[in-house]
N, C-alpha and C. Protein backbone atom coordinates (compact mmCIF):
# COMPACT_ATOMS: atom_id res chain seq x y z
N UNK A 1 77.47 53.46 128.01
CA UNK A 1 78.72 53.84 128.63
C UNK A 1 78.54 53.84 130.15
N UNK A 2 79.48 53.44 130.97
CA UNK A 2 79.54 52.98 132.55
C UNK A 2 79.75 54.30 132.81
N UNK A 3 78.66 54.86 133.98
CA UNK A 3 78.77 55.59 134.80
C UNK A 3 80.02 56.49 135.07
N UNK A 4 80.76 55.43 135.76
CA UNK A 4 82.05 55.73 135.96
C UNK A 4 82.81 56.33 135.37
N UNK A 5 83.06 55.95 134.06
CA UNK A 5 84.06 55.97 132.66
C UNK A 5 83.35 57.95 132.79
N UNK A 6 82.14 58.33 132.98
CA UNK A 6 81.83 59.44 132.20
C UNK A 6 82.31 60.15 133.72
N UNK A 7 82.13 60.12 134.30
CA UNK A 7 82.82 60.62 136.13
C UNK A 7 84.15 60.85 136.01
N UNK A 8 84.85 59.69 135.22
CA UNK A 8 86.08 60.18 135.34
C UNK A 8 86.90 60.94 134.65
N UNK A 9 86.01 60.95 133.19
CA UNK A 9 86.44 62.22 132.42
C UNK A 9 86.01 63.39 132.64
N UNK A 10 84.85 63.17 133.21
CA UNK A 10 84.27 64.88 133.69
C UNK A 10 85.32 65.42 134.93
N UNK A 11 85.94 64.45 135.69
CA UNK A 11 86.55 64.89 136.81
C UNK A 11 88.17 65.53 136.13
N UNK A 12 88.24 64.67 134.68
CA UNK A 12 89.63 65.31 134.46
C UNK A 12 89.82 65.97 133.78
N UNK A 13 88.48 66.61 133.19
CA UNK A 13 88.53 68.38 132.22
C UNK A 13 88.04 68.78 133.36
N UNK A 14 87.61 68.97 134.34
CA UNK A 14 86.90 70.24 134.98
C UNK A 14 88.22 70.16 135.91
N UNK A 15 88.98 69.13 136.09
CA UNK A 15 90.51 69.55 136.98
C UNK A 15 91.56 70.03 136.14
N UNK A 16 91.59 69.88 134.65
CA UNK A 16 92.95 70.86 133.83
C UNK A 16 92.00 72.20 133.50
N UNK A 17 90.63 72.28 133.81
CA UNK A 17 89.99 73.70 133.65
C UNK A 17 90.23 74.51 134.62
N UNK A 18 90.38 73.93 136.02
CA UNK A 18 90.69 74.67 137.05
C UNK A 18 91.88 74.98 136.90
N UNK A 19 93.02 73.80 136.27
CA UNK A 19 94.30 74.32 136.54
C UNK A 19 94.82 75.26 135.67
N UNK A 20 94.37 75.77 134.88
CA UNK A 20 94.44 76.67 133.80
C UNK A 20 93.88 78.21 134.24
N UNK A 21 92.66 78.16 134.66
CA UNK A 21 92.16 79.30 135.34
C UNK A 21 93.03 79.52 136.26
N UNK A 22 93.47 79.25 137.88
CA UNK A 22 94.19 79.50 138.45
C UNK A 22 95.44 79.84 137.89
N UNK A 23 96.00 79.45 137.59
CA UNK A 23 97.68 79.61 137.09
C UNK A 23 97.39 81.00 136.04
N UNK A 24 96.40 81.12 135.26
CA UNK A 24 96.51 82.28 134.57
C UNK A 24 96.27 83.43 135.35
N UNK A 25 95.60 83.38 136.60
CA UNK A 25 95.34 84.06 137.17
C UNK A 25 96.32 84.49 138.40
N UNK A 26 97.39 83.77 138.65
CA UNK A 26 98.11 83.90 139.66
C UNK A 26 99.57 84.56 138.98
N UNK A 27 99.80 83.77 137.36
CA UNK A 27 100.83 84.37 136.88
C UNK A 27 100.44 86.02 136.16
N UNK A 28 99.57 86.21 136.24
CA UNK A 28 98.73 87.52 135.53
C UNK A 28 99.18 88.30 137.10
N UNK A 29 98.94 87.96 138.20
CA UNK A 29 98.95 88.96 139.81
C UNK A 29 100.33 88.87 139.38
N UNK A 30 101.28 87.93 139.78
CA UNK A 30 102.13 87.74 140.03
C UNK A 30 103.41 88.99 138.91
N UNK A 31 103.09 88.62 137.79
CA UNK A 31 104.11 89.22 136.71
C UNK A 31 103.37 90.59 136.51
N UNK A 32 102.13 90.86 137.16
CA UNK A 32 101.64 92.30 137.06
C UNK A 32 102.24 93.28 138.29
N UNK A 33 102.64 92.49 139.70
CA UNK A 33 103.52 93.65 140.72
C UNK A 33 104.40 93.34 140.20
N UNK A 34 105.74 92.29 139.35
CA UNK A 34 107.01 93.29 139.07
C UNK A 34 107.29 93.68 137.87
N UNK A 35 106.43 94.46 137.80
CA UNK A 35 106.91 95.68 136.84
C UNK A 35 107.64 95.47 135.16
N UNK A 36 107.56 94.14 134.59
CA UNK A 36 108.20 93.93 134.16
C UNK A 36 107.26 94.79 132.26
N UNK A 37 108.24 94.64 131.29
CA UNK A 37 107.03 94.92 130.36
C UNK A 37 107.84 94.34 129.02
N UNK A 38 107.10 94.27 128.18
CA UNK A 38 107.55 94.02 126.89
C UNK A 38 107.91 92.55 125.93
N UNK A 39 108.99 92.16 125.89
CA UNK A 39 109.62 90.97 125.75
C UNK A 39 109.89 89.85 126.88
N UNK A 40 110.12 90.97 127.99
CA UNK A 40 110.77 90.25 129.24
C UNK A 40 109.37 89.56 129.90
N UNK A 41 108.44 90.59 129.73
CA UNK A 41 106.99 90.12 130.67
C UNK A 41 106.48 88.74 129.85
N UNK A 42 106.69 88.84 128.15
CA UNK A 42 105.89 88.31 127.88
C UNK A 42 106.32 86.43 127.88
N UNK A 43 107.85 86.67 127.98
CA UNK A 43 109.09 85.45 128.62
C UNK A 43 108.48 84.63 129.85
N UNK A 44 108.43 86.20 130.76
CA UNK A 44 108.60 85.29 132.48
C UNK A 44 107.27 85.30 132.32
N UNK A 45 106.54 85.41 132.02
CA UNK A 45 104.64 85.32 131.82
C UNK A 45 104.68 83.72 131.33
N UNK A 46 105.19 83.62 130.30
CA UNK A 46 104.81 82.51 129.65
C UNK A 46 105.47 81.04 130.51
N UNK A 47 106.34 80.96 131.01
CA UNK A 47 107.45 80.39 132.12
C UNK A 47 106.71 80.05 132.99
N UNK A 48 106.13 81.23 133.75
CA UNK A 48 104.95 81.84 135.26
C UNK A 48 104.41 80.34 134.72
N UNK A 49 103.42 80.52 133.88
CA UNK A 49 102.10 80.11 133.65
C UNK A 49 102.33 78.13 133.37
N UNK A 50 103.43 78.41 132.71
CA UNK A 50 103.35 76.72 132.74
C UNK A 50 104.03 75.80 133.77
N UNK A 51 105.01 76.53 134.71
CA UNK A 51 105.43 75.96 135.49
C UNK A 51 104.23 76.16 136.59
N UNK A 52 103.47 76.71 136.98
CA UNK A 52 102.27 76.80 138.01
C UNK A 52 101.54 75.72 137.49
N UNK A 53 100.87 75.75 136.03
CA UNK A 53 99.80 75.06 135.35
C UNK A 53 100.19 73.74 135.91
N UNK A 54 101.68 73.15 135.60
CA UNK A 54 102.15 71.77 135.59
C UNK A 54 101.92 71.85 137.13
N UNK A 55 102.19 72.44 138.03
CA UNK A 55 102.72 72.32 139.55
C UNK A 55 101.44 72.06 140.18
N UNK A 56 99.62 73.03 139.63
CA UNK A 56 98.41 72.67 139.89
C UNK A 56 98.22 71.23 139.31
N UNK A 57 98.38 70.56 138.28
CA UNK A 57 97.94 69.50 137.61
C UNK A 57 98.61 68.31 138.68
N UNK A 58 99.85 68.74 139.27
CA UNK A 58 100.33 67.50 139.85
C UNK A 58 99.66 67.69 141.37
N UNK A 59 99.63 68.98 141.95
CA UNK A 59 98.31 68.52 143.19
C UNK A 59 97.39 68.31 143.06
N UNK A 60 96.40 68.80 142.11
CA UNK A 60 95.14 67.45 142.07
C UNK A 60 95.56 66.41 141.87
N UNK A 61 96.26 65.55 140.84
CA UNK A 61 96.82 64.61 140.64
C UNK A 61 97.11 63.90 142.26
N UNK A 62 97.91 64.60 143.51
CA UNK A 62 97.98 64.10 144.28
C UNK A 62 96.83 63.67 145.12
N UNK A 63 95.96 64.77 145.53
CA UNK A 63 94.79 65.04 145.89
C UNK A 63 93.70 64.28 145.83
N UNK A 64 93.28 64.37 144.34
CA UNK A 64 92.36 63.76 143.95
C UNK A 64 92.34 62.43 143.28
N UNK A 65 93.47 61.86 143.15
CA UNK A 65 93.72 60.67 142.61
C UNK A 65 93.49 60.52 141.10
N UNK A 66 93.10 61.94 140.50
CA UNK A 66 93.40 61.46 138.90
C UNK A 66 94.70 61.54 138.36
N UNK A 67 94.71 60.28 137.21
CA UNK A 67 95.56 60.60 136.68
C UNK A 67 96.08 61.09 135.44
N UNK A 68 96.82 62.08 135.03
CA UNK A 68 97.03 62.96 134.34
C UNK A 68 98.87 62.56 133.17
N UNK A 69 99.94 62.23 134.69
CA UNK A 69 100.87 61.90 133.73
C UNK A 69 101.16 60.79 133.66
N UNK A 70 100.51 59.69 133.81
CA UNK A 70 100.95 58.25 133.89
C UNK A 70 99.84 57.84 132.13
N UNK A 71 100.59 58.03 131.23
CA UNK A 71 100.67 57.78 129.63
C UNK A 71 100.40 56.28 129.54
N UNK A 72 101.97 55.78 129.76
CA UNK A 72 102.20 54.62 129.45
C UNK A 72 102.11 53.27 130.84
N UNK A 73 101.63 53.71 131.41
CA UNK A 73 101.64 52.67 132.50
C UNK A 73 100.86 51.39 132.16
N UNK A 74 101.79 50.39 132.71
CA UNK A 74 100.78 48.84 132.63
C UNK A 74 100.29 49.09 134.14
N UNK A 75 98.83 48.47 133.89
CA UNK A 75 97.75 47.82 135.09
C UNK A 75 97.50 46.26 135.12
């Protein structure tokens, strides 16, 4: 297996690992000052977390040049 090929998958789990850590960690600060609890927390928690998750995935994506949502693209 080419070098490369293993570089570039290592580069694109250790970048949705980061983006997962962060975002859990920012929507965890974030939905922990307002006060919220119960049903409502566990709503805007879950919301928090994937709209950050997606929003980190697309700046590395910018950043780092992997790519993440291009599925179907011809090269």
């Amino acid at each position: 297996m080419d070098m490369a090929v293993v570089k570039k998958w290592a580069i694109f789990f250790i970048s949705i690992l980061v983006a997962i850590l962060i975002a859990d960690r920012l929507s965890t600060i974030i939905i922990a000052t307002t006060g919220f609890t119960g049903v409502v927390q566990f709503l805007l928690s879950f919301i928090l977390y994937a709209v950050l998750f997606f929003a980190i995935l697309y700046v590395i994506q910018k950043v780092f040049k992997v790519d993440f949502f291009g599925f179907y693209r011809e090269e």
